[in-house]
Protein backbone atom coordinates (compact mmCIF):
# COMPACT_ATOMS: atom_id res chain seq x y z
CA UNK A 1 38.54 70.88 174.93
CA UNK A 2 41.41 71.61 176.58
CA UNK A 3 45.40 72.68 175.58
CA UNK A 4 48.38 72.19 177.43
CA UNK A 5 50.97 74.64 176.26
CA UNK A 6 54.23 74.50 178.08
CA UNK A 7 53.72 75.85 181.99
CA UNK A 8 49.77 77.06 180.14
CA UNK A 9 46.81 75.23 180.39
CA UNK A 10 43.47 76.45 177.91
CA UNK A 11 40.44 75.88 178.56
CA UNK A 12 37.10 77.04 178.53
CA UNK A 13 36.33 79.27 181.50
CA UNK A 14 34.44 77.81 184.19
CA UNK A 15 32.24 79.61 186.55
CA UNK A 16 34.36 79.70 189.74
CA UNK A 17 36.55 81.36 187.67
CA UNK A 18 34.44 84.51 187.37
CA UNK A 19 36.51 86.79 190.21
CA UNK A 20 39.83 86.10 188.46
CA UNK A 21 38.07 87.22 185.29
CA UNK A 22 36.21 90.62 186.67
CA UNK A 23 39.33 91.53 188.51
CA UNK A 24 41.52 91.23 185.56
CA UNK A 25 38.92 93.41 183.29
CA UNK A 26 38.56 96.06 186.49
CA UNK A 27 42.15 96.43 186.56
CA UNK A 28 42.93 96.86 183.21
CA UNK A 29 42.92 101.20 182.75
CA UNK A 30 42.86 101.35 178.87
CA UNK A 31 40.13 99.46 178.50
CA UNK A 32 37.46 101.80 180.24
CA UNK A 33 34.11 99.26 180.33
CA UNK A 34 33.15 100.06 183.38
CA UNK A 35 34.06 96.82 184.83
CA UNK A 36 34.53 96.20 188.48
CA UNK A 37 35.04 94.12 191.56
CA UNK A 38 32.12 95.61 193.46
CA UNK A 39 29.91 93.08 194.69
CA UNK A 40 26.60 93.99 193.45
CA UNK A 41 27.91 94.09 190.60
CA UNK A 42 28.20 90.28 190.25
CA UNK A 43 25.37 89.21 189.18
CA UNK A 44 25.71 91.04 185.84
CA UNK A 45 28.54 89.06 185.00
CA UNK A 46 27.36 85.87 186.24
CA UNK A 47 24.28 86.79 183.62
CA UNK A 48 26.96 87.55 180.77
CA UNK A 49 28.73 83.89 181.64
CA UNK A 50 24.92 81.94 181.26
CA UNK A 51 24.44 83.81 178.18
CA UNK A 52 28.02 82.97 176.59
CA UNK A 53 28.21 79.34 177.93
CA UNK A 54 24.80 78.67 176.69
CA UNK A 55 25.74 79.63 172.88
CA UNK A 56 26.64 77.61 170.66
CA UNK A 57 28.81 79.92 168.93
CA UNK A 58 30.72 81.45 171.86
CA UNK A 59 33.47 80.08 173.74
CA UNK A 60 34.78 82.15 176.61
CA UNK A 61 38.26 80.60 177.62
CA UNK A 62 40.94 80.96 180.47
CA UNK A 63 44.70 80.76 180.14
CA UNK A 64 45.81 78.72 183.92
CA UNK A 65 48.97 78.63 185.56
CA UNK A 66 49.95 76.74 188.90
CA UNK A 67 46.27 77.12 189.51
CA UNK A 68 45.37 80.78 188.50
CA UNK A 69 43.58 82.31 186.12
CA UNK A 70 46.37 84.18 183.91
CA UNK A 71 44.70 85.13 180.71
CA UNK A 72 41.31 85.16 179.00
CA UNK A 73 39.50 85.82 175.54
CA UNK A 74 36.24 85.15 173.63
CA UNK A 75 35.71 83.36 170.45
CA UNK A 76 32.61 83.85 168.17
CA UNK A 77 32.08 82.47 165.19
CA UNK A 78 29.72 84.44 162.71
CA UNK A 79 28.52 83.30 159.45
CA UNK A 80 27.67 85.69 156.24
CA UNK A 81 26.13 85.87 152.80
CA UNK A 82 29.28 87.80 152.17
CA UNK A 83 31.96 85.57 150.75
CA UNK A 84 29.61 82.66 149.56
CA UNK A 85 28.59 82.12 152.83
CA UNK A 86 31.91 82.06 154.44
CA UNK A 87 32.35 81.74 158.56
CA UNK A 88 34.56 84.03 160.84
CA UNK A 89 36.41 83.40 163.94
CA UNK A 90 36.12 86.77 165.81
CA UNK A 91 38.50 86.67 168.86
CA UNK A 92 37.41 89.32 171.65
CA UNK A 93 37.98 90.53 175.08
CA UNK A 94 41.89 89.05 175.09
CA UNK A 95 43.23 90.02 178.83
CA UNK A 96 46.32 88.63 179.97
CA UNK A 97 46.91 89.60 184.12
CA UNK A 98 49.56 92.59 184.13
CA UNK A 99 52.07 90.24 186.01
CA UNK A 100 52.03 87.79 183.49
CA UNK A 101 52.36 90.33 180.23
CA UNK A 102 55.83 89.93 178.23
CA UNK A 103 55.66 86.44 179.14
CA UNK A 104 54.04 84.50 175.95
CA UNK A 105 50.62 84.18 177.52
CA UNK A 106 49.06 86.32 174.74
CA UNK A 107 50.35 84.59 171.95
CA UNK A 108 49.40 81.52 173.37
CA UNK A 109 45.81 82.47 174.06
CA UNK A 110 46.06 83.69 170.03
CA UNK A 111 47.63 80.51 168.74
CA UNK A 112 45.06 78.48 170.80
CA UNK A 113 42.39 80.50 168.79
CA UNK A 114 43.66 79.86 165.65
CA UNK A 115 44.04 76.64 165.74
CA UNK A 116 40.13 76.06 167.09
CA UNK A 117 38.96 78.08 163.87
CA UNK A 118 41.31 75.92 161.87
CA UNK A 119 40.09 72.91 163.23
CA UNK A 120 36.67 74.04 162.71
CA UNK A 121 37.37 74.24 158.89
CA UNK A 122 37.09 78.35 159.49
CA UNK A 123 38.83 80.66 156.80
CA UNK A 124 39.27 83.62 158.76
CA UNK A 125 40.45 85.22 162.06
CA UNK A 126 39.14 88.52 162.91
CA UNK A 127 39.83 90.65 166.37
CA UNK A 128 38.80 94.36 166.97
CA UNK A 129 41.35 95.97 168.95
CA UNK A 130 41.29 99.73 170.83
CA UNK A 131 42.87 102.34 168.63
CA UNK A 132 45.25 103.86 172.38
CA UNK A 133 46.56 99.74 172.69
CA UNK A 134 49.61 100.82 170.51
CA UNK A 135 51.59 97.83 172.16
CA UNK A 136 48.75 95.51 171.46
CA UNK A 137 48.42 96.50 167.56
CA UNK A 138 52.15 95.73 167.43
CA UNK A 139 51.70 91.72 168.97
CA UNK A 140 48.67 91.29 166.88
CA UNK A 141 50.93 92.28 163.94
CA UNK A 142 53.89 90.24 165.27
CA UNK A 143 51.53 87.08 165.11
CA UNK A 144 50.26 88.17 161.58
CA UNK A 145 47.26 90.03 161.66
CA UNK A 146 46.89 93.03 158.92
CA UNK A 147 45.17 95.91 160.02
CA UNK A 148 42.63 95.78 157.12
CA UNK A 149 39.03 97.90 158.40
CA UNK A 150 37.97 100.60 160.78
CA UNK A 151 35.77 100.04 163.16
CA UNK A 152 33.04 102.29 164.69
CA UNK A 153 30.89 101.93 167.57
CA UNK A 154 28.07 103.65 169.35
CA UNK A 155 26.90 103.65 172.71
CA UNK A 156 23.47 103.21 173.31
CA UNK A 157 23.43 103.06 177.33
């Protein structure tokens, strides 16, 4: 499915759109995964992309304007025992290129995402967000999201 919203088209990503992707995560400096625009490093994302576009519960998306790759995120939708068996939306890797920030990309990408879980008779949004992306705790707030748990991770490589 895609969205037309205003001058923003969303969709789900495609392959070719893979270098618009990478160098949009390698640029980003707060983020710090590692992620670059180094050639033989390719194939790892092209492995992430099969994995994602094969599930049935994934969804990774672009945002698309004039023709370029803008803005992405992730949707995954989990299902517990917790909450009589309720599902979750859980909205990840949200990039917007650092051109385009300020400019209502985000929020679209976020609205877009709501409105799939909604559609999808989900109860509940969820996103994760890094504890230094002050700026981007205030938008998520702005567009309604409490700040409700912490988060902890480990890494195992």
């Amino acid at each position: 499915m895609a969205v037309e919203l205003p001058d923003i088209l969303i969709r789900p990503a495609r392959r070719e759109d893979l270098p618009a992707l990478v160098a949009m995560f390698a640029a980003d400096a707060l983020g710090r995964h590692g992620d670059t625009t180094e050639a033989e490093a390719f194939p790892d994302y092209l492995g992430a992309f099969a994995v994602i576009e094969a599930s049935p519960d994934q969804t990774l998306y672009v945002a698309e304007r004039g023709g370029e790759v803008v803005g992405t995120f992730q949707t995954m939708v989990t299902t517990s025992l917790t909450g009589r068996g309720s599902s979750a939306m859980i909205i990840e890797a949200v990039q917007t290129r650092a051109d385009m920030r300020g400019q209502g990309v985000g929020g679209l990408m976020i609205e877009f995402a709501i409105a799939e879980a909604k559609g999808r008779g989900i109860g509940r949004v969820a996103l994760t967000s890094n504890a230094i992306r002050k700026d981007a705790h205030r938008f998520y707030e702005r567009l309604g999201f409490k700040p409700s748990h912490l988060g902890f991770k480990m890494a195992l490589k």
